[in-house]
N, C-alpha and C. Protein backbone atom coordinates (compact mmCIF):
# COMPACT_ATOMS: atom_id res chain seq x y z
N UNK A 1 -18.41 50.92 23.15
CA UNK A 1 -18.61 49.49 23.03
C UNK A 1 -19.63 49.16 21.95
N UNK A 2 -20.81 49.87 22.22
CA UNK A 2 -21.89 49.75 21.08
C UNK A 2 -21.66 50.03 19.67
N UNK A 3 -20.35 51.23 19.46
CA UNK A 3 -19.39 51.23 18.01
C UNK A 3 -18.77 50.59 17.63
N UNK A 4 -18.21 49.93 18.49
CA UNK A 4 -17.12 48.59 18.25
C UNK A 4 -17.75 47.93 17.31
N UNK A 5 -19.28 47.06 17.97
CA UNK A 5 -19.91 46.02 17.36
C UNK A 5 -20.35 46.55 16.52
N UNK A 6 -20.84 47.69 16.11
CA UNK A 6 -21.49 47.92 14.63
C UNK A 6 -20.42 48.06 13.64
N UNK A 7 -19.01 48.19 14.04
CA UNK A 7 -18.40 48.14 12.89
C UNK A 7 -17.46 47.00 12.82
N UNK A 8 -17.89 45.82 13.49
CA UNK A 8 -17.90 44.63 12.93
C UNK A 8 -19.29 43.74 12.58
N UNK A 9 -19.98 44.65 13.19
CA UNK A 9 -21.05 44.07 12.14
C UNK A 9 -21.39 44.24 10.51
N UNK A 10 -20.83 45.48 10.47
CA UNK A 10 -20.96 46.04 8.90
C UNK A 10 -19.97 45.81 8.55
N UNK A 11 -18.49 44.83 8.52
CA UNK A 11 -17.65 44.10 7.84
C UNK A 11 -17.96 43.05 7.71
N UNK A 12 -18.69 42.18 9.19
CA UNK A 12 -19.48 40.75 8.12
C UNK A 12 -19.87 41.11 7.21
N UNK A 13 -20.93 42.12 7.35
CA UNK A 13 -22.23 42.70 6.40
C UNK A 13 -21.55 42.37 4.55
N UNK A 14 -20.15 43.54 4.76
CA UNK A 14 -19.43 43.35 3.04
C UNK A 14 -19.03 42.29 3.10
N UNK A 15 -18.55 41.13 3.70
CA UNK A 15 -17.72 40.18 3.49
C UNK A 15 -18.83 39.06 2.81
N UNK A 16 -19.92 39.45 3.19
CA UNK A 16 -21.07 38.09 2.98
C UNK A 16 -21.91 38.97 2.13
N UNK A 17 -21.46 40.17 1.48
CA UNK A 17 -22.49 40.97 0.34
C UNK A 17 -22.64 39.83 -0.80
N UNK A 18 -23.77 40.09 -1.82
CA UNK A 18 -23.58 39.51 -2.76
C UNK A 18 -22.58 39.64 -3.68
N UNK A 19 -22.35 40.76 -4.64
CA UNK A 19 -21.33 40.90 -5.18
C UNK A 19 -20.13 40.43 -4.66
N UNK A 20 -19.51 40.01 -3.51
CA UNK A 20 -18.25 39.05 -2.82
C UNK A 20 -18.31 38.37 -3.05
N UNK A 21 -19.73 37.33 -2.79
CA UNK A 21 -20.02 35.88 -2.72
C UNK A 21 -19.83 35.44 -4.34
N UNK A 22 -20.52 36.22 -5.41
CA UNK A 22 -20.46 36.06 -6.67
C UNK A 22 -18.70 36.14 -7.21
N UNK A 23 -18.02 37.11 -6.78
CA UNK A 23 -16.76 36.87 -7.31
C UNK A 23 -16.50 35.79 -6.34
N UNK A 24 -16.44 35.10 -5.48
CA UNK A 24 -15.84 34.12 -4.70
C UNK A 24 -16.00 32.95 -5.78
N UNK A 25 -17.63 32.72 -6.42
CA UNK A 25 -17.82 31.59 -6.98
C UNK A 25 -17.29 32.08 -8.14
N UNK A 26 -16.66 32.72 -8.56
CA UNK A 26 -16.51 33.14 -10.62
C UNK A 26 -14.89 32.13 -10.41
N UNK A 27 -14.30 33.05 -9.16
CA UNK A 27 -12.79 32.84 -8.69
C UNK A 27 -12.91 30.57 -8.49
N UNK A 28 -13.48 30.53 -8.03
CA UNK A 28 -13.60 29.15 -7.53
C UNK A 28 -13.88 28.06 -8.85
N UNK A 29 -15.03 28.92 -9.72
CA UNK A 29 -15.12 27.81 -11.31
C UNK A 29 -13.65 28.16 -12.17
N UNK A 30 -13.22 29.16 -12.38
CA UNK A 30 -12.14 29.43 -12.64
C UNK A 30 -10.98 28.29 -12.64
N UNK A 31 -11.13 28.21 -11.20
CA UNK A 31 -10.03 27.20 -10.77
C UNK A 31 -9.80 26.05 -11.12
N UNK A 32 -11.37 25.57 -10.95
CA UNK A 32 -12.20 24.14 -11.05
C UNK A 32 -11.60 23.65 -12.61
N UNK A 33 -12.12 24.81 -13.41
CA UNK A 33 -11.83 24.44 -14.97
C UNK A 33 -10.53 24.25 -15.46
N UNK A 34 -9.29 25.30 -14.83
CA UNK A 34 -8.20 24.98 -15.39
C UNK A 34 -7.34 24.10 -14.62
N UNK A 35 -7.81 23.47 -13.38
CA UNK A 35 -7.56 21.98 -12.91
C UNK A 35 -8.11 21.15 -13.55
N UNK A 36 -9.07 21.37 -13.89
CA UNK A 36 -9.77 20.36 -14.79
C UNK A 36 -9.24 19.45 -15.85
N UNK A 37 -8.93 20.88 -17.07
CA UNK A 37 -8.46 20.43 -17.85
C UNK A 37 -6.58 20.09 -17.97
N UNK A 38 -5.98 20.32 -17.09
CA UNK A 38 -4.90 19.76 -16.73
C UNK A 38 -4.54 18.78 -16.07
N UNK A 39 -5.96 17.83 -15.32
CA UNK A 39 -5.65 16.14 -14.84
C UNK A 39 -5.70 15.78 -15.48
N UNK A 40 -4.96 14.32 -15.57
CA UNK A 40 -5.18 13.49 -16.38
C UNK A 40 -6.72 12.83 -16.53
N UNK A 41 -7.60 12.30 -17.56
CA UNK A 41 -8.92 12.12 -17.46
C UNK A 41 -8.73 10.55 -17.19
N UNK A 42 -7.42 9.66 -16.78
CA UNK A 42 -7.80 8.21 -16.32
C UNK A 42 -6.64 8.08 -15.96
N UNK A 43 -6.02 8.31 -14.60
CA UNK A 43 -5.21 8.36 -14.11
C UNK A 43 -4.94 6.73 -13.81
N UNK A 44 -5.92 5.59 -13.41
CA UNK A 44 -5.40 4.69 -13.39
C UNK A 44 -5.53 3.55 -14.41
N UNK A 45 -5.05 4.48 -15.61
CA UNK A 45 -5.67 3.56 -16.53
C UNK A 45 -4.27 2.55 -16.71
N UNK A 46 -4.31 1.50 -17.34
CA UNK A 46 -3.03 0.63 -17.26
C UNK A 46 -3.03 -0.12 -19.02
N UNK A 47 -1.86 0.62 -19.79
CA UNK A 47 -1.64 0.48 -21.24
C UNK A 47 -2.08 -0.74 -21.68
N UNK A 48 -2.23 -1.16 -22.27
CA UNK A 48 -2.51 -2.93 -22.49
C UNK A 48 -2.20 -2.80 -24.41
N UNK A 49 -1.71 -4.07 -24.56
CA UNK A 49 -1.82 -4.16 -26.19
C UNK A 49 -3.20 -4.69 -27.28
N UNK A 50 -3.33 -3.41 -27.45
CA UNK A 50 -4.66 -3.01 -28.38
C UNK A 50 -4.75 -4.91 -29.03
N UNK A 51 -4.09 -5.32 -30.37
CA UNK A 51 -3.94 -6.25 -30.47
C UNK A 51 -4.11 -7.46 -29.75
N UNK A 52 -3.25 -7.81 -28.58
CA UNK A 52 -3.93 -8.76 -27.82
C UNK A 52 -5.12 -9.06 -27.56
N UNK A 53 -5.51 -7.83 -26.98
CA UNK A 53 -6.56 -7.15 -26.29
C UNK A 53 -7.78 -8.20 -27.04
N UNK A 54 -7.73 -7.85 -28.00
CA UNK A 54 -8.84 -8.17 -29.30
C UNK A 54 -8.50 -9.50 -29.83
N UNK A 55 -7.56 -9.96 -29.65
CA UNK A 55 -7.53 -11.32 -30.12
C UNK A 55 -7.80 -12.37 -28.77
N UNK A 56 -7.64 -11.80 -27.85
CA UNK A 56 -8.05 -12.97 -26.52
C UNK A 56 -10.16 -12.38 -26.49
N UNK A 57 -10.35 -11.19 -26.88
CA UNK A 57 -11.70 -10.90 -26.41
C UNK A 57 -12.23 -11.58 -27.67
N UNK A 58 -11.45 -12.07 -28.88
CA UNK A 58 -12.36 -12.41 -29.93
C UNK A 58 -12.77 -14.43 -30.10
N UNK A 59 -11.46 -14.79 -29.04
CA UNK A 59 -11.30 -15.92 -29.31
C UNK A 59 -12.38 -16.86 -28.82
N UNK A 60 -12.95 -17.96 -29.08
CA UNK A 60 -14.19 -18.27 -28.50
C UNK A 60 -13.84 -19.35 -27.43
N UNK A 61 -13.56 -19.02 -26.31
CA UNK A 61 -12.92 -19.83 -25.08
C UNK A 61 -14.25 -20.53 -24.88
N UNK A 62 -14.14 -22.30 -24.32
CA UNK A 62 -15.69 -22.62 -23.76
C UNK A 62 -15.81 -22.30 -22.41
N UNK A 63 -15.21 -21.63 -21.43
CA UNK A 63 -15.52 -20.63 -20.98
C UNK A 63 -15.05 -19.49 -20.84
N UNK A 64 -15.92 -18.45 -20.27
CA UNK A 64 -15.20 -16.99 -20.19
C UNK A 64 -14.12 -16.92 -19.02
N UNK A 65 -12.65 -15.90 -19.71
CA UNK A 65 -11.87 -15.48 -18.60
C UNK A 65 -12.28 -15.03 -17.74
N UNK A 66 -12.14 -14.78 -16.45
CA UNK A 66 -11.98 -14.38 -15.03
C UNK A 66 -11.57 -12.90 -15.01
N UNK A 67 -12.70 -12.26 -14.37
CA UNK A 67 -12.53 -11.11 -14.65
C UNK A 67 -11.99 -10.15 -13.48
N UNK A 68 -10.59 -10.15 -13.34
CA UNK A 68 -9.62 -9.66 -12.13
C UNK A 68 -10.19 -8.26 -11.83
N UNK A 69 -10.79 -7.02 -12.68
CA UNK A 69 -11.75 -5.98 -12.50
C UNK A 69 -12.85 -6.03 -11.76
N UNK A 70 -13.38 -7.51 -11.71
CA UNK A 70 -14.80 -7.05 -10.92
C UNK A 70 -14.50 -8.11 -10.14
N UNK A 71 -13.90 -8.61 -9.68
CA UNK A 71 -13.46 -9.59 -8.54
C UNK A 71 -13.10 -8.86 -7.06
N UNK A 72 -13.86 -9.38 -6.21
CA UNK A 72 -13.33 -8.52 -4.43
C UNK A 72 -11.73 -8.69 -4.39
N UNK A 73 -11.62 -7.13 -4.00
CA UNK A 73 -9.89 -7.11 -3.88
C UNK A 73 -9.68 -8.10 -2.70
N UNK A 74 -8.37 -8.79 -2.16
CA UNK A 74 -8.24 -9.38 -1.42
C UNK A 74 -7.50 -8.37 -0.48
N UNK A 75 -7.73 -9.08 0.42
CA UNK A 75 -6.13 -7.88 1.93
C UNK A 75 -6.42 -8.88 2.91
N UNK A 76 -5.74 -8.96 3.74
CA UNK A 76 -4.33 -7.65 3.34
C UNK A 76 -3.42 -7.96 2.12
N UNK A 77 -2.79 -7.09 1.89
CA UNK A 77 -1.86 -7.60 0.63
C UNK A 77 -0.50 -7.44 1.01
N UNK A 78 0.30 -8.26 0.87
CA UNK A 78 2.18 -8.78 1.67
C UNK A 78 2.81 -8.57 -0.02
N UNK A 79 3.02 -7.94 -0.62
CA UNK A 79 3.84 -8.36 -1.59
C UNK A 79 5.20 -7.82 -1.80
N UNK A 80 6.13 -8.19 -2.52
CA UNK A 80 7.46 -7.70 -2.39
C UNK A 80 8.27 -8.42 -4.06
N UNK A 81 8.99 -8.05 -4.54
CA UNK A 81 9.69 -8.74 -5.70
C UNK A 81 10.36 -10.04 -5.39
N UNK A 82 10.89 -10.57 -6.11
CA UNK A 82 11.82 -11.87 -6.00
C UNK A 82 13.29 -11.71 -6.33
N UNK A 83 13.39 -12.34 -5.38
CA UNK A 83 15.04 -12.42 -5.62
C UNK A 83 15.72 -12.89 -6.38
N UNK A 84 17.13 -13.19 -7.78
CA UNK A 84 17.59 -14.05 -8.20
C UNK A 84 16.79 -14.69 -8.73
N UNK A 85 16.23 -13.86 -9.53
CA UNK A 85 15.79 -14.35 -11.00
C UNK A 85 16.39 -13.24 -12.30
N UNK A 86 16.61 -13.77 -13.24
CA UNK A 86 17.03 -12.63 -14.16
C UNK A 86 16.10 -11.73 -15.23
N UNK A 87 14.94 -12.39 -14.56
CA UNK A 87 13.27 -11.81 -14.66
C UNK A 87 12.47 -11.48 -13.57
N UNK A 88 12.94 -10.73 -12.90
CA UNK A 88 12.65 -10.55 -11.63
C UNK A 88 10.93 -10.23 -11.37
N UNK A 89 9.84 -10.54 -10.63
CA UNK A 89 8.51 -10.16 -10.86
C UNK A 89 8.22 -9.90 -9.46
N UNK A 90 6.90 -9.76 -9.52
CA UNK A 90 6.27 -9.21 -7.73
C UNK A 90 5.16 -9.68 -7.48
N UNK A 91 5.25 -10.51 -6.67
CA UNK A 91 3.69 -12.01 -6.23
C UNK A 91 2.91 -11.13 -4.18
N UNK A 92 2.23 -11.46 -4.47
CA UNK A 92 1.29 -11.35 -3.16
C UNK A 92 1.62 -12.52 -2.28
N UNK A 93 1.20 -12.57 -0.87
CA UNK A 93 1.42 -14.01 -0.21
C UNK A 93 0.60 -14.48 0.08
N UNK A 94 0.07 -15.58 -0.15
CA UNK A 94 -1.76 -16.01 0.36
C UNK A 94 -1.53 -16.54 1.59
N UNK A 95 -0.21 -17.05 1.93
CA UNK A 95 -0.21 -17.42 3.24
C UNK A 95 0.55 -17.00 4.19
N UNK A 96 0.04 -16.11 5.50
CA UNK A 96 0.63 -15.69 5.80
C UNK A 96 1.28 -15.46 7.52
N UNK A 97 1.01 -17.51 7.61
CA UNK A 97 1.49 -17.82 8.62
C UNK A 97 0.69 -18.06 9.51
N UNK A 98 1.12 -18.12 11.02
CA UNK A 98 0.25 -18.05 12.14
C UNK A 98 0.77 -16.65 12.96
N UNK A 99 0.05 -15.65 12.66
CA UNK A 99 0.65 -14.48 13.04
C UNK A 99 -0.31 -14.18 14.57
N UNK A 100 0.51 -13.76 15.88
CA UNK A 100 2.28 -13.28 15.50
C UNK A 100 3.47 -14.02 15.85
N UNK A 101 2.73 -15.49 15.99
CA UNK A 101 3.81 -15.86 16.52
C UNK A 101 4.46 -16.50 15.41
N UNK A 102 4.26 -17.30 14.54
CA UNK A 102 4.94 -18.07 13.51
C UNK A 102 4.49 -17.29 12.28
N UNK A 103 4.78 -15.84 11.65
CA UNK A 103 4.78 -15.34 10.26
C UNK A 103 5.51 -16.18 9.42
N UNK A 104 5.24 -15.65 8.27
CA UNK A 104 5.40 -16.65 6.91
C UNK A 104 7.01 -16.26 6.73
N UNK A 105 7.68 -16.84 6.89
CA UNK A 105 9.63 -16.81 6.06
C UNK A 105 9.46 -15.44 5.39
N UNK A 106 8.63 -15.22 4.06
CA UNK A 106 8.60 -13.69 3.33
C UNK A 106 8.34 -12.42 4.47
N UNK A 107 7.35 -12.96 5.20
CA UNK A 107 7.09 -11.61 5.84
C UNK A 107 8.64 -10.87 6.73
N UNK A 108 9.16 -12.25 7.37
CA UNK A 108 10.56 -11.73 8.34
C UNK A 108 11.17 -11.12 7.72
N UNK A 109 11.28 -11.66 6.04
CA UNK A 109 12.11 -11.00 4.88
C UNK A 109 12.43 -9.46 5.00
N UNK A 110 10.91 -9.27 4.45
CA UNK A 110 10.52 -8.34 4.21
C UNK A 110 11.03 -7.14 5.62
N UNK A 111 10.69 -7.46 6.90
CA UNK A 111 11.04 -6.49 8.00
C UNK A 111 12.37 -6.68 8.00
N UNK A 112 13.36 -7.32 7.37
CA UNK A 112 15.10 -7.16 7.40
C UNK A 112 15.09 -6.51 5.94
N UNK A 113 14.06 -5.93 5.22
CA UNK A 113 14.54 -5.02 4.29
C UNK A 113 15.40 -5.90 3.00
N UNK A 114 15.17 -7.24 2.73
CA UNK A 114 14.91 -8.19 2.10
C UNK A 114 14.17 -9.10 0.92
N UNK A 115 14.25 -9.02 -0.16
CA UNK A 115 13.71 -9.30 -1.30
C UNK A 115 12.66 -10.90 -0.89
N UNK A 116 12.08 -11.28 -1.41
CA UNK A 116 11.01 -12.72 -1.19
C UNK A 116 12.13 -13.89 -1.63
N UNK A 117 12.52 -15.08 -1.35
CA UNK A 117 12.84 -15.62 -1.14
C UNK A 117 12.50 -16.16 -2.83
N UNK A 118 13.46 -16.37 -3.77
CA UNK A 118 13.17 -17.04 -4.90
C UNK A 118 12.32 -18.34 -5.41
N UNK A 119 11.00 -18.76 -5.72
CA UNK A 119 10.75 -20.13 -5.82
C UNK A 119 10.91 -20.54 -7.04
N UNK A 120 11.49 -22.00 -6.29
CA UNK A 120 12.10 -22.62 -7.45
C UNK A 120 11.21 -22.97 -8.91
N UNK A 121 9.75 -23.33 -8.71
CA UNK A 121 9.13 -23.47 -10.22
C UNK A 121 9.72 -22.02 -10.96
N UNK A 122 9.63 -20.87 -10.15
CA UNK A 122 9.86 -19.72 -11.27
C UNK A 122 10.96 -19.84 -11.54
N UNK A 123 11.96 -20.21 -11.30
CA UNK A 123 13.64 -20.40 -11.78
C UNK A 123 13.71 -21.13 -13.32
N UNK A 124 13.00 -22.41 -12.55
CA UNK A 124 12.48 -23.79 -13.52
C UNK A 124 12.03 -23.28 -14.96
N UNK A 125 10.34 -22.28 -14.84
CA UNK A 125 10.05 -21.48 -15.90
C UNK A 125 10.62 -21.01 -16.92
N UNK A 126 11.57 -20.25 -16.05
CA UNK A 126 12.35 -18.92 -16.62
C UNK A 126 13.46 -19.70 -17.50
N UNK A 127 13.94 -20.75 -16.53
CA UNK A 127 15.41 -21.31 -17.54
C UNK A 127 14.88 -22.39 -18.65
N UNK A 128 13.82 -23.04 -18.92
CA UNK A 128 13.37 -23.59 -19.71
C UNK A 128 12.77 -22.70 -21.04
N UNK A 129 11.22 -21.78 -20.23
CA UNK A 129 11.84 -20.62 -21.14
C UNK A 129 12.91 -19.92 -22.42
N UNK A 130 13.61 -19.79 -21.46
CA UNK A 130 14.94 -18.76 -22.03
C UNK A 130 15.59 -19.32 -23.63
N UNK A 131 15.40 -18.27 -24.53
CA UNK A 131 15.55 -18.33 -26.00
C UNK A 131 14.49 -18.96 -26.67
N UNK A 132 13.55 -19.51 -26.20
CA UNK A 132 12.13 -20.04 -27.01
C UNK A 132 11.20 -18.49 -27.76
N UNK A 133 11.01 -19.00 -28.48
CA UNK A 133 10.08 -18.47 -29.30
C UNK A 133 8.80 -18.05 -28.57
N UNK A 134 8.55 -16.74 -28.40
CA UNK A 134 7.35 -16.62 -27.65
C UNK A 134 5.97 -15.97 -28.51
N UNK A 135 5.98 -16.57 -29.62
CA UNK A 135 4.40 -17.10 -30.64
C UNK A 135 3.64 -17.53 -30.37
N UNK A 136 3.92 -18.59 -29.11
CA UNK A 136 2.93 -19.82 -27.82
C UNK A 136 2.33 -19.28 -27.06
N UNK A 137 1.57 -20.12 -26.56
CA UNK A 137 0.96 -19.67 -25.02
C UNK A 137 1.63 -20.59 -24.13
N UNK A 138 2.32 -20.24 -23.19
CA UNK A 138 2.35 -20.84 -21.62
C UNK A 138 1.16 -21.31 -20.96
N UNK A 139 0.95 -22.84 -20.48
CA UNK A 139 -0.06 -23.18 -20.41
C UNK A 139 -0.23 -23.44 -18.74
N UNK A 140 -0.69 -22.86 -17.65
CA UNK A 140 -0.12 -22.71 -16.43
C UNK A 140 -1.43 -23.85 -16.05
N UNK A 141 -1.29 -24.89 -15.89
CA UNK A 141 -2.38 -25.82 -14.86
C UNK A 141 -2.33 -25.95 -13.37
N UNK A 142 -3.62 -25.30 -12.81
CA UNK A 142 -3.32 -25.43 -11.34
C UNK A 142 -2.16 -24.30 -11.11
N UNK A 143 -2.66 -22.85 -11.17
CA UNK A 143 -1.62 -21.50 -11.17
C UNK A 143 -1.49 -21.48 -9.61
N UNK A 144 -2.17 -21.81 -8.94
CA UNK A 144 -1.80 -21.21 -7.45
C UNK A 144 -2.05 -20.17 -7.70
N UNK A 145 -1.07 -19.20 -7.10
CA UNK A 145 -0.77 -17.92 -6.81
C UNK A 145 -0.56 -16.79 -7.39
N UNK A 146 0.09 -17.92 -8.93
CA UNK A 146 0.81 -17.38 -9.93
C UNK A 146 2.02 -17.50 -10.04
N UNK A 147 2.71 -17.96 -9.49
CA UNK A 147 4.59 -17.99 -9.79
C UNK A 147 5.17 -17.84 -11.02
N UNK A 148 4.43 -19.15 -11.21
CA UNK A 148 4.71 -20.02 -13.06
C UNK A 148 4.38 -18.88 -13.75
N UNK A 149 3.59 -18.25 -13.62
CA UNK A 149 2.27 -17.30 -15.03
C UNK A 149 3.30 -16.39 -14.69
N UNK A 150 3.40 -15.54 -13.81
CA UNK A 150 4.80 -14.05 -13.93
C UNK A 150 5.55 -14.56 -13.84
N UNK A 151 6.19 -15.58 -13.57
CA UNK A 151 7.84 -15.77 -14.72
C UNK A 151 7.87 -15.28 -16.14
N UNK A 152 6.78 -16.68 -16.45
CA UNK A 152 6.56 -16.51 -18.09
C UNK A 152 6.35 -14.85 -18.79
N UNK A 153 5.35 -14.70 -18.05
CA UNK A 153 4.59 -13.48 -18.60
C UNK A 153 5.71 -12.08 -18.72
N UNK A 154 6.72 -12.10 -17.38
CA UNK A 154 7.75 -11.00 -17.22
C UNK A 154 8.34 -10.98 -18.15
N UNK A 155 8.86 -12.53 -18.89
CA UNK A 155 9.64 -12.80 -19.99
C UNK A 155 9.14 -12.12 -21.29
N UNK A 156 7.56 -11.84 -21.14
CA UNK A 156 7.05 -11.86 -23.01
C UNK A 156 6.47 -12.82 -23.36
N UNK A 157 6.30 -14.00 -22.55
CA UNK A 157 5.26 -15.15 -23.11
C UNK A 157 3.75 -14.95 -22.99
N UNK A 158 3.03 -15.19 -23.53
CA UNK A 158 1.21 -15.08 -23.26
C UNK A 158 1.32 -16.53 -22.56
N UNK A 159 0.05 -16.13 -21.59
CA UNK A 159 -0.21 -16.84 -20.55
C UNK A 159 -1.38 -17.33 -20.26
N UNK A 160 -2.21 -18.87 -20.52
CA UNK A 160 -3.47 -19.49 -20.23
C UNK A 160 -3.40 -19.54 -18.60
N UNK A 161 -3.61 -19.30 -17.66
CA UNK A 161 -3.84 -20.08 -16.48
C UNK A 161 -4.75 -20.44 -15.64
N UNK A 162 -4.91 -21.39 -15.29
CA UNK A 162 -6.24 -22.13 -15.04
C UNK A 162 -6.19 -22.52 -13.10
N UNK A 163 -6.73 -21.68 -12.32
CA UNK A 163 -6.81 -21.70 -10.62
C UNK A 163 -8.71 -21.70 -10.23
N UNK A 164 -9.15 -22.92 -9.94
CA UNK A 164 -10.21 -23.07 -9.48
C UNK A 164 -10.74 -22.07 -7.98
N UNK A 165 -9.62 -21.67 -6.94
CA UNK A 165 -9.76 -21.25 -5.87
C UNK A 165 -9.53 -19.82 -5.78
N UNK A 166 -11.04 -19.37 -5.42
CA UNK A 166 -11.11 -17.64 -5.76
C UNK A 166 -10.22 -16.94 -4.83
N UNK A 167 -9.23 -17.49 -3.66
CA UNK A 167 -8.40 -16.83 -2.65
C UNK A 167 -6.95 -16.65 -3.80
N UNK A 168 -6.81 -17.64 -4.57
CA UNK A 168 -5.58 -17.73 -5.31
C UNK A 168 -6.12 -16.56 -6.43
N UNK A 169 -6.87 -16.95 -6.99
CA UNK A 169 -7.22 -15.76 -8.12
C UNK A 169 -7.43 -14.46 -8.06
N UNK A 170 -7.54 -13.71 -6.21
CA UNK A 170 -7.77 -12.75 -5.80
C UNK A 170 -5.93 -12.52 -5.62
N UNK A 171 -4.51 -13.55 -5.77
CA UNK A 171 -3.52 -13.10 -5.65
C UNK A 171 -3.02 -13.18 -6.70
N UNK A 172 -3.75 -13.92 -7.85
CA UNK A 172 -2.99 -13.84 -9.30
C UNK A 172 -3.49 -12.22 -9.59
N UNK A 173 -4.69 -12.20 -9.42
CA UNK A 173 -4.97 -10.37 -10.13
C UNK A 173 -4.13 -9.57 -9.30
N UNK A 174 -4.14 -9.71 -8.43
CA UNK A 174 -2.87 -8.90 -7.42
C UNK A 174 -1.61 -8.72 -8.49
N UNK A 175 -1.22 -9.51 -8.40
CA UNK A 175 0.53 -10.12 -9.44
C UNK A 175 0.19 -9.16 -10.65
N UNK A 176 -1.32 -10.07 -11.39
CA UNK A 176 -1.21 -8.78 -12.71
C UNK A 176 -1.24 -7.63 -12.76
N UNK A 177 -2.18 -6.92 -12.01
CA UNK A 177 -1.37 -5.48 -11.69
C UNK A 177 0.05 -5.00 -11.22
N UNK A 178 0.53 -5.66 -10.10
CA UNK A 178 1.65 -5.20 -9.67
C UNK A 178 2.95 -5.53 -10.64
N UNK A 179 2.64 -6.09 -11.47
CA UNK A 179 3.46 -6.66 -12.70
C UNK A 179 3.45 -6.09 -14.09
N UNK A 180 2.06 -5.12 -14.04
CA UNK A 180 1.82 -4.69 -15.16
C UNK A 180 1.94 -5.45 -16.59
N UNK A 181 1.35 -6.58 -16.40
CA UNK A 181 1.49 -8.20 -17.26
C UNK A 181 -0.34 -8.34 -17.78
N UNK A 182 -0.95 -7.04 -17.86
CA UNK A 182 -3.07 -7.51 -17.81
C UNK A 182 -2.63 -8.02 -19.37
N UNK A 183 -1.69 -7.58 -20.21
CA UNK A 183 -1.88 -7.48 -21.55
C UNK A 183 -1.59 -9.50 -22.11
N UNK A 184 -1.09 -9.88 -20.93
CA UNK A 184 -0.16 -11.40 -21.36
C UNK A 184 -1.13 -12.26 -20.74
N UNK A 185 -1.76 -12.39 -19.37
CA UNK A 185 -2.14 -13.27 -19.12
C UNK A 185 -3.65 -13.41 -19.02
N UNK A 186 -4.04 -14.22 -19.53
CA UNK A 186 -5.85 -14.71 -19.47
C UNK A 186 -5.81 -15.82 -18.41
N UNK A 187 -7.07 -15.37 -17.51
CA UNK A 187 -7.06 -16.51 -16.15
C UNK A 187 -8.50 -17.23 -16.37
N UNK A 188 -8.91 -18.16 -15.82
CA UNK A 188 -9.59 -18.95 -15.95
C UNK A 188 -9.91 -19.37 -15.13
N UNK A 189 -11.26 -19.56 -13.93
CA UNK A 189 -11.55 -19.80 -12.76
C UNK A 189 -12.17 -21.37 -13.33
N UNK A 190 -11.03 -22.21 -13.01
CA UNK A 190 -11.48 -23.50 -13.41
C UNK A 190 -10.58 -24.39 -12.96
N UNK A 191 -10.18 -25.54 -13.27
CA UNK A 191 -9.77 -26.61 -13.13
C UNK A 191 -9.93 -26.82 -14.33
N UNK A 192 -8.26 -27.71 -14.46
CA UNK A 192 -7.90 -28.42 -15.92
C UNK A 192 -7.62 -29.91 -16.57
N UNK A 193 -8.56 -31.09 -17.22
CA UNK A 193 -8.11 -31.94 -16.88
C UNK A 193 -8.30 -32.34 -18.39
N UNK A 194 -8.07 -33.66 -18.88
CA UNK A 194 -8.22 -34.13 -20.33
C UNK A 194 -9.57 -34.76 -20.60
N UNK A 195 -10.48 -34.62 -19.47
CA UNK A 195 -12.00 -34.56 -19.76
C UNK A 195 -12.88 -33.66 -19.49
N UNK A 196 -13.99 -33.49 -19.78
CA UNK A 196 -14.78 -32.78 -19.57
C UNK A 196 -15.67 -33.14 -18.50
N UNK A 197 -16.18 -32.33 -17.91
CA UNK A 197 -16.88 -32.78 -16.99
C UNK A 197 -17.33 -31.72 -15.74
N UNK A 198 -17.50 -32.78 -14.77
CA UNK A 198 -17.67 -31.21 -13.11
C UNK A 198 -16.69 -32.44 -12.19
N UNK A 199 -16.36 -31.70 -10.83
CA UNK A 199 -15.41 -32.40 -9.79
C UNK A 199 -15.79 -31.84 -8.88
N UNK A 200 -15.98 -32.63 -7.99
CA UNK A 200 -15.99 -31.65 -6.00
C UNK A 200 -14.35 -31.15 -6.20
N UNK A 201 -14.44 -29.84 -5.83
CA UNK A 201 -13.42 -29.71 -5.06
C UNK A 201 -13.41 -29.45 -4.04
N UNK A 202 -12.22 -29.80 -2.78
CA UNK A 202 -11.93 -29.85 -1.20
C UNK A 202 -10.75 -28.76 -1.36
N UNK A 203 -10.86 -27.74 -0.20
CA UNK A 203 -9.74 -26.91 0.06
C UNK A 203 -8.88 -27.73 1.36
């Protein structure tokens, strides 16, 4: 019995020698390095057009865009594509009913395995839109959610849009990612009117 344990004691003994422990770590940086250099170094990076890029960061707005990067993500997040559009895009839902008893029309959608229910401004957009010259900006007043702005934007149009209410602007940055549209649309945490000035706003 007393041999037993000494000759598992003297196999911990080699297993935890130094020379083990040292090849364990040579074996382990090894690894480290040629994983290393085979991830990608910005896996969530999201392409944008260099050009744009620099002509909306150069332009002298009287105020600064809204910055969907450092803004609190919102959640939960409901989103799903649209139906019957021939620009089809993918919006978040800000509203999302009186759950569980009265959910929002999209959400039932969605559990019958069901596309979002088409809204009509984005139809409106899209077919007014369609064959225009997209040299312009789309000028979205009062964006909500975004509907109007990813119609346009899915199409190829650049996009001003102007949403005073940080719950809506936490579902427009939603849209621009899930749309992959950061390169088209500039947002604007404001209100838009033909004067200048300040306004109470009431939710």
């Amino acid at each position: 019995m007393a041999n037993a344990w000494k000759r598992e004691h003297s196999k911990t003994q080699k297993l935890l020698s130094p020379k083990t422990l040292l090849s364990l770590l040579i074996l382990i940086l090894i690894f480290y390095l040629c994983f290393s250099f085979l991830s990608p170094k910005n896996p969530t990076f999201i392409p944008t057009t260099a050009s744009y890029k620099t002509q909306i960061s150069t332009q002298n707005f009287p105020i600064p865009p809204f910055n969907c990067r450092n803004s609190p993500q919102s959640h939960p997040i409901i989103a799903n594509q649209v139906e019957n559009l021939k620009y089809p895009f993918i919006y978040s839902l800000a509203d999302l009913g009186s759950l569980p008893d009265k959910p929002h029309k999209n959400i039932v959608r969605i559990l019958k395995g069901k596309l979002f229910r088409r809204p009509d401004i984005s139809a409106t957009v899209q077919d007014f839109l369609e064959g225009k010259n997209r040299d312009g900006f789309v000028v979205d007043v009062g964006a909500n959610i975004g509907m109007a702005s990813f119609a346009a934007a899915v199409m190829g149009f650049r996009v001003l849009a102007f949403e005073p209410v940080l719950e809506n602007l936490q579902r427009i940055c939603d849209g621009i990612w899930f749309n992959r549209i950061e390169e088209l649309i500039t947002v604007f945490e404001a209100a838009a009117s033909d004067r200048n000035g300040n306004i109470t706003f009431h939710k």
